[in-house]
C-alpha atoms as a PDB file:
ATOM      1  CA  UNK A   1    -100.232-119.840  41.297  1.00  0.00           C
ATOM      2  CA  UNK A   2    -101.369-123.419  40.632  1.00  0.00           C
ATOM      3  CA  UNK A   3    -100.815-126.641  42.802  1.00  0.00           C
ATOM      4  CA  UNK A   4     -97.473-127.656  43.946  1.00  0.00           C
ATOM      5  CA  UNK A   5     -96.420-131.342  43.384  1.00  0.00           C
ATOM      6  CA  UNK A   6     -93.055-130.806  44.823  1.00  0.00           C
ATOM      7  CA  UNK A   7     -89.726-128.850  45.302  1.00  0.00           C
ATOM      8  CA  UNK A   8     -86.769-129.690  43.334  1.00  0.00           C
ATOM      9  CA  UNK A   9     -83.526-128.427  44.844  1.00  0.00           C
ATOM     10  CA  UNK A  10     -80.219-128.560  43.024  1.00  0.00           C
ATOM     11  CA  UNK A  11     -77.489-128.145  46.134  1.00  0.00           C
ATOM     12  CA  UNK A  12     -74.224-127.502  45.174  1.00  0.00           C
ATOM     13  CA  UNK A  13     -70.628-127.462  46.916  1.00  0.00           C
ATOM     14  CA  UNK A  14     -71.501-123.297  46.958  1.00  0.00           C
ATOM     15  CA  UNK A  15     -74.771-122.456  45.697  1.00  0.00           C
ATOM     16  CA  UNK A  16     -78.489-123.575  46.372  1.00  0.00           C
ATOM     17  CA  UNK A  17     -81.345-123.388  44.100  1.00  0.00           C
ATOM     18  CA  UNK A  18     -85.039-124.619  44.603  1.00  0.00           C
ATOM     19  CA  UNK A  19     -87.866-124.440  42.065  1.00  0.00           C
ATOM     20  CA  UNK A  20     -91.457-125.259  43.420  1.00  0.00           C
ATOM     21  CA  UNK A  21     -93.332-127.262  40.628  1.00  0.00           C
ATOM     22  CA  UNK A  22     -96.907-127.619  39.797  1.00  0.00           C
ATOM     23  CA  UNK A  23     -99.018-130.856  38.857  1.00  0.00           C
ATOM     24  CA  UNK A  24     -98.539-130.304  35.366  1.00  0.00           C
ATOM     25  CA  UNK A  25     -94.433-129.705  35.347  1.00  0.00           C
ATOM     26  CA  UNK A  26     -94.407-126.031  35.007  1.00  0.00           C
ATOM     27  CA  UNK A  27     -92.332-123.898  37.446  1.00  0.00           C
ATOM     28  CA  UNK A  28     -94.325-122.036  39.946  1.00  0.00           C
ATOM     29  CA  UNK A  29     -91.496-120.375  42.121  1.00  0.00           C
ATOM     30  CA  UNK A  30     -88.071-120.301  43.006  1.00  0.00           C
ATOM     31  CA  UNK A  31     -85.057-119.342  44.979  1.00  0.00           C
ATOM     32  CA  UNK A  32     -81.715-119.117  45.375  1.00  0.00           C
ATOM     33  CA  UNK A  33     -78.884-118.453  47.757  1.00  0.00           C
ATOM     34  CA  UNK A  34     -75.134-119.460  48.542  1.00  0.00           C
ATOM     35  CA  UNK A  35     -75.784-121.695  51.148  1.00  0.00           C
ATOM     36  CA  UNK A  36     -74.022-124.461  49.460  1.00  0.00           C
ATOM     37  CA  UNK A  37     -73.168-127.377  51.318  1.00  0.00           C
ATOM     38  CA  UNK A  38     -70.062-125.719  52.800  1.00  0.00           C
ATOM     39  CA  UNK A  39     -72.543-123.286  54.663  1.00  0.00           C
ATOM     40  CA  UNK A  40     -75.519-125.870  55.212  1.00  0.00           C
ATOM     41  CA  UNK A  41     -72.532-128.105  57.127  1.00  0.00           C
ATOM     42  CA  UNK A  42     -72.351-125.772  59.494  1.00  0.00           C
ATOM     43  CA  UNK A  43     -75.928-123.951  59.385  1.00  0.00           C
ATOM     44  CA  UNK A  44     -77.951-126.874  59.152  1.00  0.00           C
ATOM     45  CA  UNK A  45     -79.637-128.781  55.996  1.00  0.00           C
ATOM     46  CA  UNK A  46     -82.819-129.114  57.312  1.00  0.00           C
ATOM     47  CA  UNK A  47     -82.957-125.683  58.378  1.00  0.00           C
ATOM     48  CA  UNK A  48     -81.608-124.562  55.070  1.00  0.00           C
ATOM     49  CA  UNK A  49     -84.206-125.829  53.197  1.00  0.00           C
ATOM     50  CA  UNK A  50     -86.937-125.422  55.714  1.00  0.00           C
ATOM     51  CA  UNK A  51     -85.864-121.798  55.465  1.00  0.00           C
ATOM     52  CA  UNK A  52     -86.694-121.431  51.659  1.00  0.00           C
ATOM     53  CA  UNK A  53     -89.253-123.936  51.628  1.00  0.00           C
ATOM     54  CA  UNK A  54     -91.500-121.604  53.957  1.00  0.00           C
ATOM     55  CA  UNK A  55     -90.579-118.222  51.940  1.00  0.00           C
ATOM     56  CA  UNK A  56     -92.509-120.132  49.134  1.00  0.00           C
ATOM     57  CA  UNK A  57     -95.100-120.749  51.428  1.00  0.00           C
ATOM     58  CA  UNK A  58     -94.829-124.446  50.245  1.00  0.00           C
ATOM     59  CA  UNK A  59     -96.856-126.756  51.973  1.00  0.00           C
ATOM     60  CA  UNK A  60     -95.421-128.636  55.213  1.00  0.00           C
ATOM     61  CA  UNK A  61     -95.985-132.458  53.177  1.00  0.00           C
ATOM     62  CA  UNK A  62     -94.395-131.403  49.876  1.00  0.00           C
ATOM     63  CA  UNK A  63     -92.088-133.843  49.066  1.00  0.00           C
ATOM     64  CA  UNK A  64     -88.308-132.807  48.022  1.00  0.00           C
ATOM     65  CA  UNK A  65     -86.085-134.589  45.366  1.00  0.00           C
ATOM     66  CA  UNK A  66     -82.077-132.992  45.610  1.00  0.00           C
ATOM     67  CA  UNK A  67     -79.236-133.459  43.589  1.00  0.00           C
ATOM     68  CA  UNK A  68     -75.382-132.375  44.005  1.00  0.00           C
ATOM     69  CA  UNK A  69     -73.356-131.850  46.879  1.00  0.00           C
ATOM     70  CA  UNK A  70     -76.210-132.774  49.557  1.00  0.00           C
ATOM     71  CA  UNK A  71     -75.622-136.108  48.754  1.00  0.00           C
ATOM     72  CA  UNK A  72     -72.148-135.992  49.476  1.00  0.00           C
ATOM     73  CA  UNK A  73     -70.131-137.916  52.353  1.00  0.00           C
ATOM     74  CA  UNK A  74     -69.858-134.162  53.845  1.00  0.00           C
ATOM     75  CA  UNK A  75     -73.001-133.547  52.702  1.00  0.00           C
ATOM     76  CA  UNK A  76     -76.678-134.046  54.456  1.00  0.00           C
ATOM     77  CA  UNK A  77     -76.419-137.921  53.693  1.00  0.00           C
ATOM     78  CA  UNK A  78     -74.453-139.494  52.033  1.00  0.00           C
ATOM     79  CA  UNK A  79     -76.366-140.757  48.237  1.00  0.00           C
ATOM     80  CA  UNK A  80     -73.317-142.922  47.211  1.00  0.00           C
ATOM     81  CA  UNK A  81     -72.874-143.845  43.511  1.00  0.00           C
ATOM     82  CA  UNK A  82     -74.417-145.541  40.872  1.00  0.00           C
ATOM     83  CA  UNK A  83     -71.304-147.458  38.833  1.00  0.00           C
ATOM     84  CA  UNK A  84     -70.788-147.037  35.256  1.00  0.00           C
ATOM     85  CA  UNK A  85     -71.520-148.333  32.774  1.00  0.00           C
ATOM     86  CA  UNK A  86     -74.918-147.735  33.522  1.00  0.00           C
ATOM     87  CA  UNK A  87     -78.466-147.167  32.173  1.00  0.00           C
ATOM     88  CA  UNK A  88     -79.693-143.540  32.833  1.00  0.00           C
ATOM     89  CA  UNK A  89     -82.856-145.141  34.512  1.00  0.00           C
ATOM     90  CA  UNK A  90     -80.414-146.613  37.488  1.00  0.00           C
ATOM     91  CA  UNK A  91     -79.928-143.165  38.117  1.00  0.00           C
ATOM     92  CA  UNK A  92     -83.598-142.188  38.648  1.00  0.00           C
ATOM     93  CA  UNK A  93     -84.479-145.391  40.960  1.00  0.00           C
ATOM     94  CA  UNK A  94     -81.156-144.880  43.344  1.00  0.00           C
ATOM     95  CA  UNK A  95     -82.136-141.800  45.053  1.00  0.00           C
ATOM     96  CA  UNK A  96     -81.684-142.088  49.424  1.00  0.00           C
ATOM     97  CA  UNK A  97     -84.452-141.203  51.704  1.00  0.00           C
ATOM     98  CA  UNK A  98     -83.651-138.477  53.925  1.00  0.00           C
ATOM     99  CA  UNK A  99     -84.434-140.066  57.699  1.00  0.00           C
ATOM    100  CA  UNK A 100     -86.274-138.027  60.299  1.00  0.00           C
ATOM    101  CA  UNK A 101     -87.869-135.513  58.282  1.00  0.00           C
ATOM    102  CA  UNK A 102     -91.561-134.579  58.568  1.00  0.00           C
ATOM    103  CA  UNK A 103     -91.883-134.366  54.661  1.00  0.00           C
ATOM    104  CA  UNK A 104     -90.460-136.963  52.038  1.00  0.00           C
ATOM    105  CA  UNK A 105     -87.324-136.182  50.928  1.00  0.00           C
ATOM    106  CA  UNK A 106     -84.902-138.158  48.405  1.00  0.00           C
ATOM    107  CA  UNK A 107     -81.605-137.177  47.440  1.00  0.00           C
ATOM    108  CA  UNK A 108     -79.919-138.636  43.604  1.00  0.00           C
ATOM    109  CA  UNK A 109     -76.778-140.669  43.880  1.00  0.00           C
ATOM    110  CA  UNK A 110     -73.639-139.520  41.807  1.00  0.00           C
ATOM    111  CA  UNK A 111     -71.894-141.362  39.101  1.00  0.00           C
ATOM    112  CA  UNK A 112     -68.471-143.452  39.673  1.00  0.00           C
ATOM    113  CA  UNK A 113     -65.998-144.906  37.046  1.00  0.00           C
ATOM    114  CA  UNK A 114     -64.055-147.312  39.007  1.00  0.00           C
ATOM    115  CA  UNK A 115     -61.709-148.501  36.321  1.00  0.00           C
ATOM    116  CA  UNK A 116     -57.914-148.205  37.822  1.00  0.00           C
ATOM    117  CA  UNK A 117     -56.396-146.396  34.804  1.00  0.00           C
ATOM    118  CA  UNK A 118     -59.426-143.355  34.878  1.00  0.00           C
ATOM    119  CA  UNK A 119     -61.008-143.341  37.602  1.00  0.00           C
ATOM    120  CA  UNK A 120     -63.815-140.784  38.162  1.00  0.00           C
ATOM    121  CA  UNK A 121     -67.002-139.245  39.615  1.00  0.00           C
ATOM    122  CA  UNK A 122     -69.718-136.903  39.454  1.00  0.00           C
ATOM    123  CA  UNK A 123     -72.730-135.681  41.616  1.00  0.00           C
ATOM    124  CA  UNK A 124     -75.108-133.163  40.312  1.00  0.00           C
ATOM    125  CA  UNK A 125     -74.230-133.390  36.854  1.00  0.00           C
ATOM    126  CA  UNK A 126     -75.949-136.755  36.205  1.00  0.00           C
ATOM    127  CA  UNK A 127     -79.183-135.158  36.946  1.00  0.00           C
ATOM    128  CA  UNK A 128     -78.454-132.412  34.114  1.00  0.00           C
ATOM    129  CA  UNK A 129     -77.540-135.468  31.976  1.00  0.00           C
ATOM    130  CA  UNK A 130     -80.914-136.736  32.652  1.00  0.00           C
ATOM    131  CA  UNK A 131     -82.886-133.644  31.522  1.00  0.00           C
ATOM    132  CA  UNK A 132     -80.486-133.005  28.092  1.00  0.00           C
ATOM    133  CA  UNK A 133     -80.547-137.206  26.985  1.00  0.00           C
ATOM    134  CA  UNK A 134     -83.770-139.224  26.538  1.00  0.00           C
ATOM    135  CA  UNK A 135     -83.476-142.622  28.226  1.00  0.00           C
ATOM    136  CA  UNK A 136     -84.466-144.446  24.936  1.00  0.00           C
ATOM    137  CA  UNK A 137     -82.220-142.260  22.732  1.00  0.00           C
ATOM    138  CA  UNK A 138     -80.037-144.344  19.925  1.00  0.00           C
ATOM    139  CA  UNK A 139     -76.696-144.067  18.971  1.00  0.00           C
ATOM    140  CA  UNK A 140     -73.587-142.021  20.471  1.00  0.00           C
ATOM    141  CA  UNK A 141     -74.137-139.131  22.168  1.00  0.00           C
ATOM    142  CA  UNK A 142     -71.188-136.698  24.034  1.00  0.00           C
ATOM    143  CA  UNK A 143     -72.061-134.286  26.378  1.00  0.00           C
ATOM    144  CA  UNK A 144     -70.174-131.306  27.608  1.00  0.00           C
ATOM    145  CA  UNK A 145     -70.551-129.755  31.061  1.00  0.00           C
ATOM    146  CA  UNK A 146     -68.663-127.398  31.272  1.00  0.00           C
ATOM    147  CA  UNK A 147     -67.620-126.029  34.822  1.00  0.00           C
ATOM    148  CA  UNK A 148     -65.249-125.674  37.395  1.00  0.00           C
ATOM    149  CA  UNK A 149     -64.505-129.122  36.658  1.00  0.00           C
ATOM    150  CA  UNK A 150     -65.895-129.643  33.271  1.00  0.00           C
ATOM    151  CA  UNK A 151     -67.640-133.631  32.724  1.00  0.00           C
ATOM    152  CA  UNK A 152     -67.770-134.824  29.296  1.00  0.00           C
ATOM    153  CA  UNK A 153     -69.515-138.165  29.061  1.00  0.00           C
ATOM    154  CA  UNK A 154     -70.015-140.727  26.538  1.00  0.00           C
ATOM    155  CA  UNK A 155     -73.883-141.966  26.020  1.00  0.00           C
ATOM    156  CA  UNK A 156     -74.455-145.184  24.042  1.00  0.00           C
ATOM    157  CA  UNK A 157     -78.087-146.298  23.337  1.00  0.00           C
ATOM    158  CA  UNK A 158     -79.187-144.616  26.319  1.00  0.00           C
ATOM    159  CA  UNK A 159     -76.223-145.830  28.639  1.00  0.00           C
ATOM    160  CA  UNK A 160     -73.581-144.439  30.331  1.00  0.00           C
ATOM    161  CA  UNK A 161     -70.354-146.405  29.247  1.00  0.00           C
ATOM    162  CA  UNK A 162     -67.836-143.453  30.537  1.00  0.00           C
ATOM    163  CA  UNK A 163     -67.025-140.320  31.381  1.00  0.00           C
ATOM    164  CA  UNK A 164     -63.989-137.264  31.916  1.00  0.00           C
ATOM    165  CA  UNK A 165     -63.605-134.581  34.603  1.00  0.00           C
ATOM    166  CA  UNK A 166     -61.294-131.938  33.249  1.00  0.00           C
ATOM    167  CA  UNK A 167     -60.008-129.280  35.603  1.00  0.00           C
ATOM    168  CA  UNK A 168     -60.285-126.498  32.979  1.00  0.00           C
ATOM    169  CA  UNK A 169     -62.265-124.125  34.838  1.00  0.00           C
ATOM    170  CA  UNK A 170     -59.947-124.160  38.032  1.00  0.00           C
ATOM    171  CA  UNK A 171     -56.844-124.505  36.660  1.00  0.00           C
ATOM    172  CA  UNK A 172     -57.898-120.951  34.460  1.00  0.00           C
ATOM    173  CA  UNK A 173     -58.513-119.500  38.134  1.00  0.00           C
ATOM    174  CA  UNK A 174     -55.317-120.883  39.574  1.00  0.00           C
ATOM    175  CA  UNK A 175     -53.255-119.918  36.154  1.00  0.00           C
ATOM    176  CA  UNK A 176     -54.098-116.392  36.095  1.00  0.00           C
ATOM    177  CA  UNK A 177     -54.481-115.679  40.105  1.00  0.00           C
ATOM    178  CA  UNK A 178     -51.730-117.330  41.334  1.00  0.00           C
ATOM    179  CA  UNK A 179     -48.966-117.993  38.656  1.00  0.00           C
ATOM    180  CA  UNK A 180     -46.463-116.176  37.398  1.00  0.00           C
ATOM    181  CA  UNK A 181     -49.128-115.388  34.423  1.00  0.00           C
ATOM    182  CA  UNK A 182     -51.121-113.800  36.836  1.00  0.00           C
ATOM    183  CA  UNK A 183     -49.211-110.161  35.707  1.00  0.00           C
ATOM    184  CA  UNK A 184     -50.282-110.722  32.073  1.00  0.00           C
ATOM    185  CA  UNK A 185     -53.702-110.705  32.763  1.00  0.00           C
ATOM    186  CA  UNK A 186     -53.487-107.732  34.942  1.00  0.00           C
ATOM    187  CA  UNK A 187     -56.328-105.483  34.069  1.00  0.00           C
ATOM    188  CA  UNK A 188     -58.132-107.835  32.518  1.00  0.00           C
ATOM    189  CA  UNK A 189     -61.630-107.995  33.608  1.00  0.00           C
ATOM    190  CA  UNK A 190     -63.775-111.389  33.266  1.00  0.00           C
ATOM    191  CA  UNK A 191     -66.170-109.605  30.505  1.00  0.00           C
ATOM    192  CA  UNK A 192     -62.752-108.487  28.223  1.00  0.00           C
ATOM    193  CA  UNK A 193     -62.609-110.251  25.227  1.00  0.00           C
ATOM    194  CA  UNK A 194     -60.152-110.647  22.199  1.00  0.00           C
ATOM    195  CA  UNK A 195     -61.888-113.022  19.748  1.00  0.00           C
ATOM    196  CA  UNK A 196     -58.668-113.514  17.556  1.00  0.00           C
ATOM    197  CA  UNK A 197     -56.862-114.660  20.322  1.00  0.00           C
ATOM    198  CA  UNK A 198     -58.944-117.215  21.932  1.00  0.00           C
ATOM    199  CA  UNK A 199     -59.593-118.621  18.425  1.00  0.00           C
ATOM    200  CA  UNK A 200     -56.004-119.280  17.687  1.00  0.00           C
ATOM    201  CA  UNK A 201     -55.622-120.642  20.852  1.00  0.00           C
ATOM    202  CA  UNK A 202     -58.128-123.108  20.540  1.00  0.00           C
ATOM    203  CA  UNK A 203     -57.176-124.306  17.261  1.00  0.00           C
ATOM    204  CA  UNK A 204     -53.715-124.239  18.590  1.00  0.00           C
ATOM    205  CA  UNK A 205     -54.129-126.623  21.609  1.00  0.00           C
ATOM    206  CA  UNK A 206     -56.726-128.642  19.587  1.00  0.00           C
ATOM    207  CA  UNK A 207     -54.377-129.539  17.315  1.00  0.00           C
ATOM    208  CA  UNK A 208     -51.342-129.972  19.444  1.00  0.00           C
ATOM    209  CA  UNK A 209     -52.755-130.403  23.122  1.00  0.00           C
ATOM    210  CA  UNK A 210     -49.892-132.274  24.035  1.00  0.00           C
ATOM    211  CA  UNK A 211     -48.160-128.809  24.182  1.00  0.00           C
ATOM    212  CA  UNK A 212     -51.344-126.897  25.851  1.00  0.00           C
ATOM    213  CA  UNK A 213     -48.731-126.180  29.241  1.00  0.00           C
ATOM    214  CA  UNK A 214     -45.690-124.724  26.101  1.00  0.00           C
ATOM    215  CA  UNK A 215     -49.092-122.764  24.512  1.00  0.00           C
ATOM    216  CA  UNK A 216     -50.259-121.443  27.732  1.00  0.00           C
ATOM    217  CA  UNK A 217     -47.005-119.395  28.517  1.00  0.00           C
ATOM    218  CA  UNK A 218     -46.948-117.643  25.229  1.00  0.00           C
ATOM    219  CA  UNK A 219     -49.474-115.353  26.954  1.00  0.00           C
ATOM    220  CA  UNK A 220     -46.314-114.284  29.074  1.00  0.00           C
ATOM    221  CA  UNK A 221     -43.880-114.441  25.764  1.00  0.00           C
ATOM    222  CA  UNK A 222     -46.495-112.566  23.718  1.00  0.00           C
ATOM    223  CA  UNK A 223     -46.679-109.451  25.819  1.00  0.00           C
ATOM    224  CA  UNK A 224     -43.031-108.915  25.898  1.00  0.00           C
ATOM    225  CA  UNK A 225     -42.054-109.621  22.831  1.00  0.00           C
ATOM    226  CA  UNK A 226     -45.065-109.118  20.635  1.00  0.00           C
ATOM    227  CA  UNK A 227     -47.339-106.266  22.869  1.00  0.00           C
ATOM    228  CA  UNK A 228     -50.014-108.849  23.582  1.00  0.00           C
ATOM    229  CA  UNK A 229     -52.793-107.147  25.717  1.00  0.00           C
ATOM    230  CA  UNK A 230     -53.945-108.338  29.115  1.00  0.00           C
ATOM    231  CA  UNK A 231     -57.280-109.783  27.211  1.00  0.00           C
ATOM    232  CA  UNK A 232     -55.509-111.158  24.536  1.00  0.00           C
ATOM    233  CA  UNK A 233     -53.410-113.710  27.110  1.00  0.00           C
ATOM    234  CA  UNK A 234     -56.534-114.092  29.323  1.00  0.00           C
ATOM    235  CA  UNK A 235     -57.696-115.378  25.967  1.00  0.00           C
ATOM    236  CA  UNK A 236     -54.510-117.528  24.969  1.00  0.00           C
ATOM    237  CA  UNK A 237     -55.266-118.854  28.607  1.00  0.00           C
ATOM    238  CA  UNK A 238     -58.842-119.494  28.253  1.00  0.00           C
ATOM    239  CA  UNK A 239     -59.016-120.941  24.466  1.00  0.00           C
ATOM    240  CA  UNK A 240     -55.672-123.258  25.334  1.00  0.00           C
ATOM    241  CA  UNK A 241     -57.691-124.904  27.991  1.00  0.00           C
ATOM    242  CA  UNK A 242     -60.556-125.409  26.416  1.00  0.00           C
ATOM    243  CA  UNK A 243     -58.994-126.367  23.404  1.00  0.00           C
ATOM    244  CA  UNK A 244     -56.873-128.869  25.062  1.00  0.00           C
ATOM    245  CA  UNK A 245     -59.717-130.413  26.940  1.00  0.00           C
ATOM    246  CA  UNK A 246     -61.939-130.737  23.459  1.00  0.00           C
ATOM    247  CA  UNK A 247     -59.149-132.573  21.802  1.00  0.00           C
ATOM    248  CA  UNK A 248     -59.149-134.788  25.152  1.00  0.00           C
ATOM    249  CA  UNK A 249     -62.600-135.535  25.300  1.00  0.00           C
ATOM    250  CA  UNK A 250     -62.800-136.050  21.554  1.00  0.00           C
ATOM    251  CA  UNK A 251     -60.052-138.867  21.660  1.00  0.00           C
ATOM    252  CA  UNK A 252     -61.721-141.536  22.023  1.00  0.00           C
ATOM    253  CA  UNK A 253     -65.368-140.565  20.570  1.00  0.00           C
ATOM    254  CA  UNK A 254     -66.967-142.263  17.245  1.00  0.00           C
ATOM    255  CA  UNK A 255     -66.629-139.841  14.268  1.00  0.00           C
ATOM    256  CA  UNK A 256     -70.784-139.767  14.010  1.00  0.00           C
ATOM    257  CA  UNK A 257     -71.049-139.056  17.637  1.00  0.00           C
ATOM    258  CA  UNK A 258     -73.571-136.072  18.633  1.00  0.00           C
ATOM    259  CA  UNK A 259     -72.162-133.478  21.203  1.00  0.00           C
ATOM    260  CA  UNK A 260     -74.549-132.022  23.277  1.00  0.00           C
ATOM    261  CA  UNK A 261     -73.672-128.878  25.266  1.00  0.00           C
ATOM    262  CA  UNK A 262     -75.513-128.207  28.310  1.00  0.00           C
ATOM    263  CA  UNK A 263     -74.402-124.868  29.698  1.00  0.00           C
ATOM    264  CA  UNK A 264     -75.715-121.274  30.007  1.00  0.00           C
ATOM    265  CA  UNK A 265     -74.182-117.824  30.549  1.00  0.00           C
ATOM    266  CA  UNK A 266     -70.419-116.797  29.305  1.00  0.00           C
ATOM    267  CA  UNK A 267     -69.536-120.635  29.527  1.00  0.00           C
ATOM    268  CA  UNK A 268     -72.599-121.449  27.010  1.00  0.00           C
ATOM    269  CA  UNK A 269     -70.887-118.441  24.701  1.00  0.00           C
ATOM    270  CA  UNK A 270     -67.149-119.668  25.264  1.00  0.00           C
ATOM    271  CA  UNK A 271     -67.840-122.817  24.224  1.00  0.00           C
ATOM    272  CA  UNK A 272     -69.900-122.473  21.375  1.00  0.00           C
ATOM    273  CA  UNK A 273     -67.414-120.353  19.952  1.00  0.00           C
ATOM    274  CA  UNK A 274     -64.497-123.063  20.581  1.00  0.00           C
ATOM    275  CA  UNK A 275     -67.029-125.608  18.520  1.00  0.00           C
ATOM    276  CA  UNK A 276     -67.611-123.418  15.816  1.00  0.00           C
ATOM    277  CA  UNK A 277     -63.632-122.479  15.515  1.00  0.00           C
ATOM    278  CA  UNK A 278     -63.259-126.270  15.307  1.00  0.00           C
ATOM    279  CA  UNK A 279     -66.004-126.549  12.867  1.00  0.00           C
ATOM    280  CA  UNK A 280     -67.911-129.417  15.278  1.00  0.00           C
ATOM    281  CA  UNK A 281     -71.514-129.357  14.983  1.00  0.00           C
ATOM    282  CA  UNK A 282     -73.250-129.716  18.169  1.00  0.00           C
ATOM    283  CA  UNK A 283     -76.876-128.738  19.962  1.00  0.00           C
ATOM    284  CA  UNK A 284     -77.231-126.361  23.159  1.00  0.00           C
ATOM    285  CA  UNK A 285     -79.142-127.120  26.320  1.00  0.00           C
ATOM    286  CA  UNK A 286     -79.584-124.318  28.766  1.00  0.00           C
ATOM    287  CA  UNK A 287     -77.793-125.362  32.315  1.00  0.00           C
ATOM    288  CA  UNK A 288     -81.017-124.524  34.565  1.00  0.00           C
ATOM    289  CA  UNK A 289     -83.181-126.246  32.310  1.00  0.00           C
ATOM    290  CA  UNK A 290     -81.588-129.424  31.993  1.00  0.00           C
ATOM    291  CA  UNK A 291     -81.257-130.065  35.957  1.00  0.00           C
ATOM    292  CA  UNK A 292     -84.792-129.353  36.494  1.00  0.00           C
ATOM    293  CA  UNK A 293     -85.770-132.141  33.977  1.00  0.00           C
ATOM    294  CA  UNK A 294     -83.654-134.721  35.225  1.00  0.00           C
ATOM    295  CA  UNK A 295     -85.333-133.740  38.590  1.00  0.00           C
ATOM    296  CA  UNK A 296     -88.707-134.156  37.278  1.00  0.00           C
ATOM    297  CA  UNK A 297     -87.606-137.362  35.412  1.00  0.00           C
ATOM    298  CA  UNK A 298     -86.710-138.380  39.205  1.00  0.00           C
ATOM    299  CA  UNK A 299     -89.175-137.227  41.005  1.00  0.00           C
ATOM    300  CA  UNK A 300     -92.090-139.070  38.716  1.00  0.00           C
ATOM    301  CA  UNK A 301     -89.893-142.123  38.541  1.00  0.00           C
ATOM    302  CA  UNK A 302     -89.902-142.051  42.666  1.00  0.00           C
ATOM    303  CA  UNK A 303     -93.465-141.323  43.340  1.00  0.00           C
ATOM    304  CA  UNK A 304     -95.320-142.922  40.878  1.00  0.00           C
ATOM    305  CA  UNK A 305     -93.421-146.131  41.611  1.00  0.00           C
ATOM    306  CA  UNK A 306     -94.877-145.333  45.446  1.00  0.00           C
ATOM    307  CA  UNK A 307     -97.678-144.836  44.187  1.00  0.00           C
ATOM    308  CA  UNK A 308     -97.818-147.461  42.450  1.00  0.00           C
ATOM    309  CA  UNK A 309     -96.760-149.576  44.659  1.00  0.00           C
ATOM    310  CA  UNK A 310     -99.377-148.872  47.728  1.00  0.00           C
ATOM    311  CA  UNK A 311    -102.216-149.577  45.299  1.00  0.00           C
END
């Protein structure tokens, strides 16, 4: 294994993952865990990541650079936000030293829109923005997260000018668990799939998202009048939701804007398929990959400027 430079630790509201990196960038190690920062609350931070840390057998000086949920005001401490619009380097210089700790640890501030009529924030997903947009890129760029809450944001010349949280993820969870569509998904399993379905949907609620809530209970009206299966309304469900929030996010975007998908797993595969149904052309960044280069784009911005600045 070569040398490690230092450990990179995405922390989320329910999951934890730490990648040990090497002088020259390359992942030497890794782990992960749900001690999100619900557990570490109670469990401890330091002792969370002291505990993974030393099952790496990282060195006791390596210095740590976190993004997500650590930073929150429940969180280790609080990162607070860097206000749009914004350059994507303000992002990389606002990181908080963590005080008391033996090793130097920083932890990335989120993103706030403050504007009255919308506002919003992130924290986590502006370091996976880092990694999937270069700072000096030109023109418009969109990117999709999709998630529990799902962030699309707008990228102009390398800035920040906006972004939108939509709820799609939880609302699906809430829709089928604890509504009165909960029955017609009965049986449905999260790997059943009915293509058709979800396509129609999307197109559907794409076109018309004004009526996404009307769309959503034909999953209900479809099995008992038409013998829709259980995976064909978890699909109405699924493709109105996304569908809707496309349409949303699209809104407002310039016709020769570029939308960037960073995702991996069934949500990388659901939404490629939406884009495609919609005929939008758009590139794929894998999820795990993209946090780990904003990271890296944060950690060299931190500790060269250190370094930097004590010679």
């Amino acid at each position: 294994m070569g040398i490690p430079a230092y450990a990179a630790v995405d922390w989320g509201t329910s999951s934890f993952r730490l990648w040990l990196i090497g002088e020259d960038g390359s992942v030497l190690d890794e782990r992960r865990s749900g001690e999100g920062m619900t557990t570490a609350a109670s469990t401890g931070f330091p002792e969370v990541l002291q505990s993974h840390l030393a099952a790496l057998s990282a060195p006791d000086d390596i210095p740590v650079i976190i993004c997500g949920m650590a930073g929150a005001r429940q969180g280790w401490v609080e990162a607070g936000y860097i206000d749009t619009p914004t350059s994507l380097s303000a992002i990389l210089t606002g990181a908080v030293s963590v005080p008391g700790q033996k090793r130097d640890v920083r932890i990335l501030p989120g993103l706030a829109q403050r504007s009255k009529e919308a506002p919003d924030v992130m924290r986590g997903e502006e370091t996976q923005l880092l990694g999937a947009i270069a700072a000096d890129a030109k023109g418009e760029q969109i990117v999709c997260m999709p998630g529990t809450h799902s962030k699309w944001v707008r990228v102009v010349d390398g800035a920040v000018t906006g972004f939108s949280t939509f709820m799609t993820g939880e609302l699906f969870d809430v829709i089928t668990r604890h509504s009165i569509l909960s029955h017609a998904v009965a049986g449905a399993d999260a790997m059943s799939a009915d293509p058709d379905a979800f396509d129609a949907a999307v197109k559907a609620a794409f076109g018309q998202p004004a009526l996404a809530t009307s769309l959503i209970f034909g999953a209900r009206a479809g099995q008992l009048l038409h013998g829709l299966t259980a995976a064909g309304a978890q699909a109405r469900i699924s493709g109105t939701l996304i569908g809707a929030e496309i349409a949303g996010a699209l809104s407002s975007a310039g016709k020769e804007a570029a939308i960037t998908l960073v995702a991996s797993g069934r949500l990388q595969a659901l939404y490629e398929t939406a884009f495609r149904t919609l005929s939008l052309s758009y590139q794929t960044i894998d999820a795990d990959a993209a946090v780990r280069r904003g990271l890296s784009a944060a950690a060299k911005a931190i500790w060269q400027n250190d370094e930097r600045k004590s010679a």
